[in-house]
Protein backbone atom coordinates (compact mmCIF):
# COMPACT_ATOMS: atom_id res chain seq x y z
CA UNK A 1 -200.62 16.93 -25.61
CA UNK A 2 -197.08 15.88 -26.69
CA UNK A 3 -194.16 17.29 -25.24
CA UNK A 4 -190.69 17.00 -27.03
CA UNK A 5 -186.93 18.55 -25.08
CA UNK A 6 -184.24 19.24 -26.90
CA UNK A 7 -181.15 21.10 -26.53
CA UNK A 8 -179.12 19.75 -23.58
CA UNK A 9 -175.19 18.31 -24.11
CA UNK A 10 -172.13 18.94 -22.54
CA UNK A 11 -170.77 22.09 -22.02
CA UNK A 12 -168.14 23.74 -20.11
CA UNK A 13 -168.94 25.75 -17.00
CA UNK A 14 -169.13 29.47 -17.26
CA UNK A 15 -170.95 27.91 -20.68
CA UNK A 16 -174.82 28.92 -22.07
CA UNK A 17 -177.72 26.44 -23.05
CA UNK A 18 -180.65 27.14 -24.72
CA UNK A 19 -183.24 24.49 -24.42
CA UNK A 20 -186.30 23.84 -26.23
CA UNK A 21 -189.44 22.00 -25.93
CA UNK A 22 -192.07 21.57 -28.61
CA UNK A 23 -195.39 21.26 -28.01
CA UNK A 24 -198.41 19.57 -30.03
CA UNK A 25 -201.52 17.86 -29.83
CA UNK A 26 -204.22 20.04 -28.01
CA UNK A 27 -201.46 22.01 -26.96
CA UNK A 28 -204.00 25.02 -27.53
CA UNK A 29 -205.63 23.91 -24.13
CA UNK A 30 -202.14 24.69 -22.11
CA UNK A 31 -202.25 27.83 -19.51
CA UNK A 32 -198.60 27.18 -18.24
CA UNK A 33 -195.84 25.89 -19.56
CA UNK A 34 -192.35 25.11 -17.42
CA UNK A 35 -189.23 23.12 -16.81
CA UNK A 36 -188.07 21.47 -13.82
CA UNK A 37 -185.11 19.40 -13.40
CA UNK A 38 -183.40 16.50 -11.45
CA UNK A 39 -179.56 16.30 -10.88
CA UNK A 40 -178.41 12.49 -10.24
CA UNK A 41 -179.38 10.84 -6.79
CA UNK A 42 -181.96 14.33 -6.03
CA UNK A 43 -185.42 14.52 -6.53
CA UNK A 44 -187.24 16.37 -9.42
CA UNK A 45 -187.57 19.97 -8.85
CA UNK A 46 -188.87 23.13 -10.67
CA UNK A 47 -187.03 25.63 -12.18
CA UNK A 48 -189.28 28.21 -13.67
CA UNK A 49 -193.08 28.53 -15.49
CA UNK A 50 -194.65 30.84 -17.87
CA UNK A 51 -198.14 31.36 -18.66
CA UNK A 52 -199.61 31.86 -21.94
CA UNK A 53 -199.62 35.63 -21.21
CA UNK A 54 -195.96 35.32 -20.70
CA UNK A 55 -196.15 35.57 -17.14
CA UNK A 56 -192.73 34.06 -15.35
CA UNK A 57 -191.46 32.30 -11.89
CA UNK A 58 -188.86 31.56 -11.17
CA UNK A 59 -187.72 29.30 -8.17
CA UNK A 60 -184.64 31.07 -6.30
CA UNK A 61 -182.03 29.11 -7.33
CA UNK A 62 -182.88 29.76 -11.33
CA UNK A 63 -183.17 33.97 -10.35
CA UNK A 64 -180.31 35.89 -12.24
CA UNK A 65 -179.02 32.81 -14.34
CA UNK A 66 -182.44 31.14 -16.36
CA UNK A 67 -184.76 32.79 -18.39
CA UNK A 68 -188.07 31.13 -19.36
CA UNK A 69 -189.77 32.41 -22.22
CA UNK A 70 -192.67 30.99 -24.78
CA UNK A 71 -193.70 31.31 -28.64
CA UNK A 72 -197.10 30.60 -28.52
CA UNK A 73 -197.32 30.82 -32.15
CA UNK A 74 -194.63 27.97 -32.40
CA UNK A 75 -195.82 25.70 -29.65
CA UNK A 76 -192.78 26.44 -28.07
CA UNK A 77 -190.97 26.79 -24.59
CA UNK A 78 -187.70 27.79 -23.92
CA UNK A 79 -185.19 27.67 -20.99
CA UNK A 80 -182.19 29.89 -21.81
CA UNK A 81 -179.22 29.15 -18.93
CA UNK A 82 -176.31 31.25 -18.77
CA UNK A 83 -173.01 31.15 -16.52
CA UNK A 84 -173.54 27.29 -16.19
CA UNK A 85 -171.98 25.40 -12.93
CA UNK A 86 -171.48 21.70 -12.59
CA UNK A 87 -174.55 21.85 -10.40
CA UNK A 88 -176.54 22.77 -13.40
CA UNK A 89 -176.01 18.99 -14.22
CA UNK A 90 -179.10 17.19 -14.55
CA UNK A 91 -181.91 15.96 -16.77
CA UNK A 92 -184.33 19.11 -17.87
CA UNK A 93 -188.03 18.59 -18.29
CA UNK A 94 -190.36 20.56 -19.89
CA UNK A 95 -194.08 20.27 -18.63
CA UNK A 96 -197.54 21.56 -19.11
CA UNK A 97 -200.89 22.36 -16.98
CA UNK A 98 -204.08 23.05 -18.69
CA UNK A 99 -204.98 24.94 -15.59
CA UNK A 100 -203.76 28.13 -14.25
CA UNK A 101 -202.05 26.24 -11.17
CA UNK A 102 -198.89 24.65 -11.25
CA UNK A 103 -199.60 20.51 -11.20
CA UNK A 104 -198.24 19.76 -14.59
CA UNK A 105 -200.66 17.17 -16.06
CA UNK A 106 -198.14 16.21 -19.18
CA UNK A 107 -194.49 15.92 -19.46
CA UNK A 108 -191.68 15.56 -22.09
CA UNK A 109 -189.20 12.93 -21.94
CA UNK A 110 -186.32 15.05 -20.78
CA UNK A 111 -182.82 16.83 -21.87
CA UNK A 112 -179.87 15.97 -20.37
CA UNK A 113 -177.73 19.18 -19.87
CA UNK A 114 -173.95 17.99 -18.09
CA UNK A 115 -171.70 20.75 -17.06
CA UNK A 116 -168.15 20.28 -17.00
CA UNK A 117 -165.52 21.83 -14.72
């Protein structure tokens, strides 16, 4: 399975980003699907997954201001962000898990999303 992110830039705060990730391969074989990010000098951490039933989580820091959301007929992923802050900054991630856990076995090479002030 291939991941590919796209959609990250600059934008001003108060902005909106939508990113994407495309999926191929044996993508058919992926459960969950999610992003997680890492801001400069921080360690990687999630933001939200969604199952192939369209299931979502969200960690409490994406609540209110990320939606996740998946077109399984597209091999896609999403990660829509509104009301972007300059903590927002970081690079985005989108990941996969065959399994019905959350231990994402592949990864795409990343989006960088800065936020200005």
């Amino acid at each position: 399975v291939q991941l590919q992110a796209s959609g990250g830039g600059l934008v001003q705060a108060g902005g909106s980003l939508t990113l994407s990730c495309a999926a191929s391969g044996d993508s058919f074989s992926i459960k969950v699907m999610g992003w997680h990010r890492q801001a400069p000098g921080n360690k990687r951490e999630l933001v939200a997954t969604i199952t192939s039933g369209g299931s979502t989580t969200y960690v409490d820091s994406a609540k209110g201001r990320f939606t996740i959301s998946r077109d399984n007929a597209k091999k896609m992923v999403y990660l829509q962000i509104h009301s972007l802050k300059p903590e927002d900054t970081a690079v985005y991630y989108c990941a996969a898990d065959p399994r019905y856990t959350w231990s994402p076995r592949y990864w795409g090479q990343g989006t960088l999303v800065t936020v200005s002030s």
